[in-house]
N, C-alpha and C. Protein backbone atom coordinates (compact mmCIF):
# COMPACT_ATOMS: atom_id res chain seq x y z
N UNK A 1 22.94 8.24 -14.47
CA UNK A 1 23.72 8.98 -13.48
C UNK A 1 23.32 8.54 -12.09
N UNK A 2 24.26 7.82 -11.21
CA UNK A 2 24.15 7.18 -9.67
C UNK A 2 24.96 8.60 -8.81
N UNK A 3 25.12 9.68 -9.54
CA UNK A 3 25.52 10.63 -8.46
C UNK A 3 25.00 10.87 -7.33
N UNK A 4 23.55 10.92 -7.13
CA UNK A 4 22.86 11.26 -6.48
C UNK A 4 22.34 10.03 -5.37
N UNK A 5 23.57 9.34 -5.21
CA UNK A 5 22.91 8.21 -4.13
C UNK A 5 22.08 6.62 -4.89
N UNK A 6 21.65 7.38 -5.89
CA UNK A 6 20.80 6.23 -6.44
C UNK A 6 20.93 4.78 -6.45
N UNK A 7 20.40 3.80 -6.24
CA UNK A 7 20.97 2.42 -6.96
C UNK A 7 20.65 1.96 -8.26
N UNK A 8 19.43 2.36 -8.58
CA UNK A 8 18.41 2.36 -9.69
C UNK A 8 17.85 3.66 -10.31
N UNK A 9 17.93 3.75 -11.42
CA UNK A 9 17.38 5.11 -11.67
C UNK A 9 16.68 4.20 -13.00
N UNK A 10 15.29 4.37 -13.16
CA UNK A 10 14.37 4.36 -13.97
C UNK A 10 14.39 5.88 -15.02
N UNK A 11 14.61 5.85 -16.06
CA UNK A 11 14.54 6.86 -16.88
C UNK A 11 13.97 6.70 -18.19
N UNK A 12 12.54 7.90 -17.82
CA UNK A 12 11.74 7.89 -19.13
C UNK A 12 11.73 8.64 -20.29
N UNK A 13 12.41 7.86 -21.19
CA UNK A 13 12.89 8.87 -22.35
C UNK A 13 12.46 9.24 -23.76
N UNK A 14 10.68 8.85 -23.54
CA UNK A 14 10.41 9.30 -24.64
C UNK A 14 10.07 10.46 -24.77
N UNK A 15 9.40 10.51 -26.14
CA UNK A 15 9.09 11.86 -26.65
C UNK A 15 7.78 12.51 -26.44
N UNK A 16 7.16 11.04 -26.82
CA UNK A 16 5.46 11.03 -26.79
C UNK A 16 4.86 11.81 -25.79
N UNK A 17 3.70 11.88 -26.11
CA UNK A 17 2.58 12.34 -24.91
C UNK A 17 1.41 11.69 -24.50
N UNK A 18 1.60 10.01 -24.98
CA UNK A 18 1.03 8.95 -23.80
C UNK A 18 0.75 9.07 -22.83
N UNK A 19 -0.68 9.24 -22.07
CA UNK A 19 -0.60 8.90 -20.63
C UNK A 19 -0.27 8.15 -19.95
N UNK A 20 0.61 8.23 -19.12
CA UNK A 20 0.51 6.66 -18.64
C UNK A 20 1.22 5.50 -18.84
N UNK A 21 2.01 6.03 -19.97
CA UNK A 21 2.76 5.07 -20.58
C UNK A 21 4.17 4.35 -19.26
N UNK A 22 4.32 3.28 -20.10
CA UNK A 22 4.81 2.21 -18.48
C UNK A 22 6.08 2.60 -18.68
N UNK A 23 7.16 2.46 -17.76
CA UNK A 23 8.53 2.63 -17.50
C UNK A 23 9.03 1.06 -16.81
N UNK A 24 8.22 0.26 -16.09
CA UNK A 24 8.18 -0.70 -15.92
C UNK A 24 7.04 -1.64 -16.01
N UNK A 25 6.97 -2.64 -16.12
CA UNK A 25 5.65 -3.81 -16.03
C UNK A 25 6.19 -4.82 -15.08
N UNK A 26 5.63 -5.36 -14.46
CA UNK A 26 5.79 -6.52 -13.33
C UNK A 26 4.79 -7.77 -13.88
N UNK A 27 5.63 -8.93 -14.30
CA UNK A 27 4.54 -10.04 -14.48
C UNK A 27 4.74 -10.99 -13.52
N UNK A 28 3.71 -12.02 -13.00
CA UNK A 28 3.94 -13.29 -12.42
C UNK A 28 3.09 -14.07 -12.99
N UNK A 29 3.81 -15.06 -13.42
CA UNK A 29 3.39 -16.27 -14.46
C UNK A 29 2.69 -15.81 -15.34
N UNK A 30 3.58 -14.76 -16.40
CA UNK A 30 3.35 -14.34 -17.53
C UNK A 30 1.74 -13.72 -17.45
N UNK A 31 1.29 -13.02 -16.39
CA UNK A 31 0.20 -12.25 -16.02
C UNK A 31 0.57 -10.76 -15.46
N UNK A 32 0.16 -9.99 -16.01
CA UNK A 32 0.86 -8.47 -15.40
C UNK A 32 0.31 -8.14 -14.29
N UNK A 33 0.77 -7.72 -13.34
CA UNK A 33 0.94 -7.65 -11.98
C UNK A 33 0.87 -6.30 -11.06
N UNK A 34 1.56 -5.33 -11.75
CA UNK A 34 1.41 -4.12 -11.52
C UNK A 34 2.67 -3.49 -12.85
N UNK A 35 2.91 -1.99 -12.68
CA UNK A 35 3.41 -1.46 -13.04
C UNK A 35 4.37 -0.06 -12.69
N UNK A 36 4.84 0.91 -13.40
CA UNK A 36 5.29 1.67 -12.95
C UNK A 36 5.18 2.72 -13.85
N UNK A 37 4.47 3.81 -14.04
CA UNK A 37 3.84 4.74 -14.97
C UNK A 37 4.12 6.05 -14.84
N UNK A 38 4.31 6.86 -15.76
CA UNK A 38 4.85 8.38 -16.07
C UNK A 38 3.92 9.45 -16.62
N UNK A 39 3.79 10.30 -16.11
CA UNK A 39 3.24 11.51 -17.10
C UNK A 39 4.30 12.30 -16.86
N UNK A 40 4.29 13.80 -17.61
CA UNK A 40 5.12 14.70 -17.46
C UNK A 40 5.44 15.20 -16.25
N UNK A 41 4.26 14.93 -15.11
CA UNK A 41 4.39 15.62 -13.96
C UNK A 41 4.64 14.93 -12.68
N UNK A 42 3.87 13.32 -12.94
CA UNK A 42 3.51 12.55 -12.25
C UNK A 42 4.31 11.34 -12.22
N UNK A 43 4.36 9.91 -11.63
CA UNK A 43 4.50 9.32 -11.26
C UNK A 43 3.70 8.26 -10.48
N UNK A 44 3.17 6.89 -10.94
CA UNK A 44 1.90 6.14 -10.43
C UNK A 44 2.63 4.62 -10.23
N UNK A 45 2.41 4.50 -9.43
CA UNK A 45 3.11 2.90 -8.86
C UNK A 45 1.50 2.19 -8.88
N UNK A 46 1.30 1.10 -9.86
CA UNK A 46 0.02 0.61 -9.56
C UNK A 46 -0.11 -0.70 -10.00
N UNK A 47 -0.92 -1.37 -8.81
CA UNK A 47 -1.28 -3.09 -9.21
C UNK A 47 -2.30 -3.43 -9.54
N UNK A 48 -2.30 -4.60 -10.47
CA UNK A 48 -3.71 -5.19 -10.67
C UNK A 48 -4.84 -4.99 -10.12
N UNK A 49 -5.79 -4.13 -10.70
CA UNK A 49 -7.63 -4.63 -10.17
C UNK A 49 -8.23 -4.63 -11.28
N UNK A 50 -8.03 -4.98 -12.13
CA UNK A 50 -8.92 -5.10 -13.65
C UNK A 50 -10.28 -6.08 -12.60
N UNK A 51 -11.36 -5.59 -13.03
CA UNK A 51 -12.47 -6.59 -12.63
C UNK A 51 -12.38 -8.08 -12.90
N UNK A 52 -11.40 -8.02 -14.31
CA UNK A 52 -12.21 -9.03 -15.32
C UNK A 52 -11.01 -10.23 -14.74
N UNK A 53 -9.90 -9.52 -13.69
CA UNK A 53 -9.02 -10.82 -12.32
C UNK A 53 -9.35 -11.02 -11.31
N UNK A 54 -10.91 -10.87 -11.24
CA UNK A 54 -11.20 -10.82 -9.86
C UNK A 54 -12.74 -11.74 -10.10
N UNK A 55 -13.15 -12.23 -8.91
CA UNK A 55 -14.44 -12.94 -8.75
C UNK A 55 -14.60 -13.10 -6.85
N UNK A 56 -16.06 -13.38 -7.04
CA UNK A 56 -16.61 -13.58 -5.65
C UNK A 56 -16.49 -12.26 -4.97
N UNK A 57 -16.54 -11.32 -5.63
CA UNK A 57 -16.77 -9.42 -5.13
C UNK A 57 -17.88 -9.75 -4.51
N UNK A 58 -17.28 -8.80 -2.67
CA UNK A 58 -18.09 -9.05 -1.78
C UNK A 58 -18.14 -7.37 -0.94
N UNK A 59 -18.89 -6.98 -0.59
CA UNK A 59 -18.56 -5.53 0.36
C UNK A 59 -17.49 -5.90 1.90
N UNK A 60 -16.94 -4.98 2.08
CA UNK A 60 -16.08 -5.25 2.88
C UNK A 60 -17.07 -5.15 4.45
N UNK A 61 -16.85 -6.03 5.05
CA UNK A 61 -18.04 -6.52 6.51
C UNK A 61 -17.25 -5.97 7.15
N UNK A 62 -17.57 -5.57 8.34
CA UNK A 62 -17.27 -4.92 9.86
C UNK A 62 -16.14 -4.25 9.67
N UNK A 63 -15.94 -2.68 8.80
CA UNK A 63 -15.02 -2.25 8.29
C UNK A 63 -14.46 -1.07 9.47
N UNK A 64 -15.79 -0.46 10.22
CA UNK A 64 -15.64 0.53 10.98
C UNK A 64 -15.34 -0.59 12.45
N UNK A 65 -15.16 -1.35 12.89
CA UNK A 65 -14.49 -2.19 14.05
C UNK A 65 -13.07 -2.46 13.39
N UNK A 66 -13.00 -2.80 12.98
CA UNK A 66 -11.43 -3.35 11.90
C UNK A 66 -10.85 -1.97 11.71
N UNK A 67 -11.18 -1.18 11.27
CA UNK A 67 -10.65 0.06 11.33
C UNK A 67 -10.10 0.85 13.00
N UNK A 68 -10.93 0.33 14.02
CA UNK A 68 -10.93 1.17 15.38
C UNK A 68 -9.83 -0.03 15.88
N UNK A 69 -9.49 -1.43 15.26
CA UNK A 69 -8.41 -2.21 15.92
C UNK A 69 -6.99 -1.70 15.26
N UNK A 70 -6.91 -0.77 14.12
CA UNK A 70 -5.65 -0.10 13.86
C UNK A 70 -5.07 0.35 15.00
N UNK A 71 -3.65 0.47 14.53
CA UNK A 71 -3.37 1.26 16.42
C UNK A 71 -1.96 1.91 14.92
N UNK A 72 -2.54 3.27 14.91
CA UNK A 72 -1.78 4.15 14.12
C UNK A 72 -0.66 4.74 15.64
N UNK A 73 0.52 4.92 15.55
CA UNK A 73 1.13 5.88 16.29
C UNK A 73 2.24 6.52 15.30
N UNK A 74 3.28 7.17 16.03
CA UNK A 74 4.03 8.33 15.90
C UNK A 74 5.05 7.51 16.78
N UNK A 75 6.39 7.36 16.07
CA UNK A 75 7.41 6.74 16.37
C UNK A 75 8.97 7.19 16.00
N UNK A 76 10.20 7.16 16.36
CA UNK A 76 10.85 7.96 15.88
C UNK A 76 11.75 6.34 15.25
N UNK A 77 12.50 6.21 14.02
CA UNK A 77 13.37 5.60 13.67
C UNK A 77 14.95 5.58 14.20
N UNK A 78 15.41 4.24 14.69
CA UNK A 78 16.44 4.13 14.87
C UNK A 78 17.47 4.57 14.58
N UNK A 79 17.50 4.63 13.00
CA UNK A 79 18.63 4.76 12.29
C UNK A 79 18.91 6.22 12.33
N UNK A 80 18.21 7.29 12.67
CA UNK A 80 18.48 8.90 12.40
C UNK A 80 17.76 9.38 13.19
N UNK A 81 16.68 8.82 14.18
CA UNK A 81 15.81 9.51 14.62
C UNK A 81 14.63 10.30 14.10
N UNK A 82 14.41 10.43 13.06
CA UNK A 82 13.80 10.84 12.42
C UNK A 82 11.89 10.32 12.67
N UNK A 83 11.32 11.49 13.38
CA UNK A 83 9.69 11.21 13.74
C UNK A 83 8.81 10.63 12.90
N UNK A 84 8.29 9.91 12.45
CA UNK A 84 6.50 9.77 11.43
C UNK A 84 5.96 9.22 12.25
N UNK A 85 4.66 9.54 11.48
CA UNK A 85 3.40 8.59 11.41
C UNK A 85 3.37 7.36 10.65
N UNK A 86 2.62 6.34 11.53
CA UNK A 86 2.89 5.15 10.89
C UNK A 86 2.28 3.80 11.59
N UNK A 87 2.78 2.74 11.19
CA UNK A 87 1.96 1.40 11.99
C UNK A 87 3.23 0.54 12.24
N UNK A 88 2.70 0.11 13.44
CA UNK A 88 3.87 -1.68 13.58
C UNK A 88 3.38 -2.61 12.97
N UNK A 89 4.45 -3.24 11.41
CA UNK A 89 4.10 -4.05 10.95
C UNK A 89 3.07 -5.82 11.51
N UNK A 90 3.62 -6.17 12.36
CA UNK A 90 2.45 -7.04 13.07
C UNK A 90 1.11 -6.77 13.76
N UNK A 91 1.39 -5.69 14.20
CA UNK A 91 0.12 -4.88 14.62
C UNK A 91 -1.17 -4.72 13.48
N UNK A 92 -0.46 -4.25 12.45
CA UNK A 92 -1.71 -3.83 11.15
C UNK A 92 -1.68 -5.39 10.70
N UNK A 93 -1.05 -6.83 10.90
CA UNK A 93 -1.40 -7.30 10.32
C UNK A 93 -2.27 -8.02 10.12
N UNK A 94 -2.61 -7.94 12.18
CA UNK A 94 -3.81 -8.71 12.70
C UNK A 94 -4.90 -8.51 11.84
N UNK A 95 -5.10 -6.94 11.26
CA UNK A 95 -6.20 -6.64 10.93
C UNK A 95 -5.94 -6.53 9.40
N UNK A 96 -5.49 -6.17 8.80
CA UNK A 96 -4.78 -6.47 7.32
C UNK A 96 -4.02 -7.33 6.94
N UNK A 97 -4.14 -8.43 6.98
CA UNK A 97 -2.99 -9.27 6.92
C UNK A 97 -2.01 -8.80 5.52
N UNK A 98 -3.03 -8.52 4.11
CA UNK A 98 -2.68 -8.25 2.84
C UNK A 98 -1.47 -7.09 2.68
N UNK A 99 -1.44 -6.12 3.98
CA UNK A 99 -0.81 -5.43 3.87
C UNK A 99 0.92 -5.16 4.39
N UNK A 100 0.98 -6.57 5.12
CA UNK A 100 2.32 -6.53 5.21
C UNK A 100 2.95 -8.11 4.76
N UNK A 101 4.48 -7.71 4.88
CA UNK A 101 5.09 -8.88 4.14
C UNK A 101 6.15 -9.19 5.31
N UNK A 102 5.69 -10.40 5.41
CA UNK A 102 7.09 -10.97 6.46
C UNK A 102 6.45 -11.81 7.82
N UNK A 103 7.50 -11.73 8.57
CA UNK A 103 6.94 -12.83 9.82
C UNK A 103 6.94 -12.03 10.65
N UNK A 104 6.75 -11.91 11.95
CA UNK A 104 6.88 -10.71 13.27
C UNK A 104 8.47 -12.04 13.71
N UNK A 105 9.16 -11.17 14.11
CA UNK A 105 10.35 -11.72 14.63
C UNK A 105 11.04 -12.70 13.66
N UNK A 106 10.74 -12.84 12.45
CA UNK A 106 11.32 -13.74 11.76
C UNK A 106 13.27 -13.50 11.86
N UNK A 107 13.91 -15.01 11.64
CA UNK A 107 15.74 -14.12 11.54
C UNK A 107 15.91 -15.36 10.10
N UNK A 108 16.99 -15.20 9.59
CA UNK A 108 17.42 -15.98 8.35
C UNK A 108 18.76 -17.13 9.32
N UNK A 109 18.94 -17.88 8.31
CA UNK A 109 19.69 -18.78 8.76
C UNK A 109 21.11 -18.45 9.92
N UNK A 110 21.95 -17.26 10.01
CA UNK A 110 22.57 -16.48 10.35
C UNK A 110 22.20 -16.17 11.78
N UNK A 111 21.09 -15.56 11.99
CA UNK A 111 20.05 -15.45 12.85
C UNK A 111 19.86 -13.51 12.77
N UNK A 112 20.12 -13.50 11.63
CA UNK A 112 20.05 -11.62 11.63
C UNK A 112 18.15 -11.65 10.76
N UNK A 113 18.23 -10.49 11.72
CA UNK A 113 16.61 -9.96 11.24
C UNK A 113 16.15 -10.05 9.85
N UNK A 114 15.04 -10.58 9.60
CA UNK A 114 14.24 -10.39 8.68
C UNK A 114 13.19 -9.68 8.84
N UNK A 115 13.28 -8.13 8.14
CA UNK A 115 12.78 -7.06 9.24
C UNK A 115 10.74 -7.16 7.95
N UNK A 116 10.47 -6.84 9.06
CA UNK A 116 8.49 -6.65 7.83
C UNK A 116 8.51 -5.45 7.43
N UNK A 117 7.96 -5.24 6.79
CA UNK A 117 7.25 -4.27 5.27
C UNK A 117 5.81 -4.27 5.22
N UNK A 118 5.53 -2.83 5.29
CA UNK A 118 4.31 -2.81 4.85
C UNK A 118 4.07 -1.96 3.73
N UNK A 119 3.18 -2.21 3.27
CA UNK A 119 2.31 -1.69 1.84
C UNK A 119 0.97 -0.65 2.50
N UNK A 120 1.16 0.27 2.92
CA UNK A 120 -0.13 1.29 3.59
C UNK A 120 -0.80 1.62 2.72
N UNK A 121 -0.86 1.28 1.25
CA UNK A 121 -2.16 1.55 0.32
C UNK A 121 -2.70 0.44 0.06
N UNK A 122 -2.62 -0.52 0.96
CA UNK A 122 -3.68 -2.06 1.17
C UNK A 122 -4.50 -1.50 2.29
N UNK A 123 -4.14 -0.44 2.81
CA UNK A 123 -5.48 -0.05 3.98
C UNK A 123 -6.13 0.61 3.44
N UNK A 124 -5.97 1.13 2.25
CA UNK A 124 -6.91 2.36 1.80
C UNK A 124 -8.61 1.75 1.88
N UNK A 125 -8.61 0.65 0.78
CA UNK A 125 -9.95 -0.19 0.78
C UNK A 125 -10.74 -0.22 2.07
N UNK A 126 -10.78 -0.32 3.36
CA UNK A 126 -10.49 -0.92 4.54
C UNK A 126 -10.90 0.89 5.17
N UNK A 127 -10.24 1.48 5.13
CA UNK A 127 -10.23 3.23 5.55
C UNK A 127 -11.31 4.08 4.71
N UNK A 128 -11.63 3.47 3.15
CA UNK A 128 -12.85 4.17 2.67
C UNK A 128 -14.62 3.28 3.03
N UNK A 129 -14.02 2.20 3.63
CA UNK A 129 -15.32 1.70 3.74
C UNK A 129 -15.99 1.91 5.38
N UNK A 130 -14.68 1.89 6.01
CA UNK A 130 -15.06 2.92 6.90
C UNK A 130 -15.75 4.05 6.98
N UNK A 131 -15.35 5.04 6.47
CA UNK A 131 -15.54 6.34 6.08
C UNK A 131 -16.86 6.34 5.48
N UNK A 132 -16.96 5.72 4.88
CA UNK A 132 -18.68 5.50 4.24
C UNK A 132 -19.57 5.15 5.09
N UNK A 133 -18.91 4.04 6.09
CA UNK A 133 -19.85 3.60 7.08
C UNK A 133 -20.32 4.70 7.89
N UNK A 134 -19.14 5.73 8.37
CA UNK A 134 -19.25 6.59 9.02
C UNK A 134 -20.38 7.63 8.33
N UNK A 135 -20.10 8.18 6.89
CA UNK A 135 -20.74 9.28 6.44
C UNK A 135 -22.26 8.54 6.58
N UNK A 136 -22.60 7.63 6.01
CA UNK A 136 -23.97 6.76 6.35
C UNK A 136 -25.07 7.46 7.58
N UNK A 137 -24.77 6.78 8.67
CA UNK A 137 -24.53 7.15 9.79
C UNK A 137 -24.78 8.24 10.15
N UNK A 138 -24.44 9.43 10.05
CA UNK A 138 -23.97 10.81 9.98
C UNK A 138 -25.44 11.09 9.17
N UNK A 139 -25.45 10.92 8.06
CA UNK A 139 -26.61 11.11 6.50
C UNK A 139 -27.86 10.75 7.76
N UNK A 140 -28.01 9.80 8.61
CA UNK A 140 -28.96 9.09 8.83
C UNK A 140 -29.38 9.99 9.86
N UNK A 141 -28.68 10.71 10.84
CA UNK A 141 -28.73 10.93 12.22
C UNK A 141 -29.21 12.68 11.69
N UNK A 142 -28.29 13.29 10.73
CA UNK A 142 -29.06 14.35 10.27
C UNK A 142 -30.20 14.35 9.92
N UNK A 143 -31.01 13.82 9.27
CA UNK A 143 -32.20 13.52 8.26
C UNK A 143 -32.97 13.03 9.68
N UNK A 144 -33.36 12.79 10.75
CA UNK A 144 -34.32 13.30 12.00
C UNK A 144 -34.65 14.10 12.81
């Protein structure tokens, strides 16, 4: 049913009581990539970190400076006006590059915008190591 505006409607129709069970899988070069997952209540959009795809694990360096070069604001959208919170995609990318997709000013052959995208749960990593740095810190300055 597209009544509701939809373009896509994902619909999970089993019976089971699997956690977790996928509604979608995402592969690239026949490697799974992320997914798209259901419980009765919930809903989990999630990508690859199995350890066992990863190597050269390193702690994240100068997380609380990298964090203070964010420049979070409050902006209203063109299209409706409508207020959030949020980042300018080139802005976060200086400091995240991982987290956005696209060029700053990029246009397509035409010369119409190729507008950027960001992914704001690529800052999370980046915002808890902060936060640690910070509680650290804090732990240290109490305890004299």
């Amino acid at each position: 049913d597209t009544s509701g505006g939809y373009h896509m409607v994902l619909n999970d129709t089993r019976t089971d009581t699997l956690p977790g069970a996928g509604v979608a899988h995402f592969l690239r070069g026949g490697t799974g990539v992320g997914s798209i997952t259901t419980t009765t209540n919930s809903t989990a959009y999630n990508q690859s970190s199995d350890y066992r795809l990863k190597e050269d694990i390193v702690d994240i360096a100068d997380s609380t400076e990298r964090l203070k070069a964010l420049k979070p604001c409050n902006f209203a959208w063109k299209s409706d006006g409508t207020r959030v919170d949020g980042f300018i995609a080139h802005e976060a990318q200086e400091v995240v590059p991982e987290a956005v997709h696209g060029t700053k000013d990029a246009v397509d052959e035409e010369g119409n915008p190729e507008y950027q995208g960001i992914d704001q749960s690529k800052l999370v990593p980046l915002l808890t190591a902060a936060l640690q740095e910070a509680v650290a810190r804090i732990e240290a300055l109490e305890a004299n």
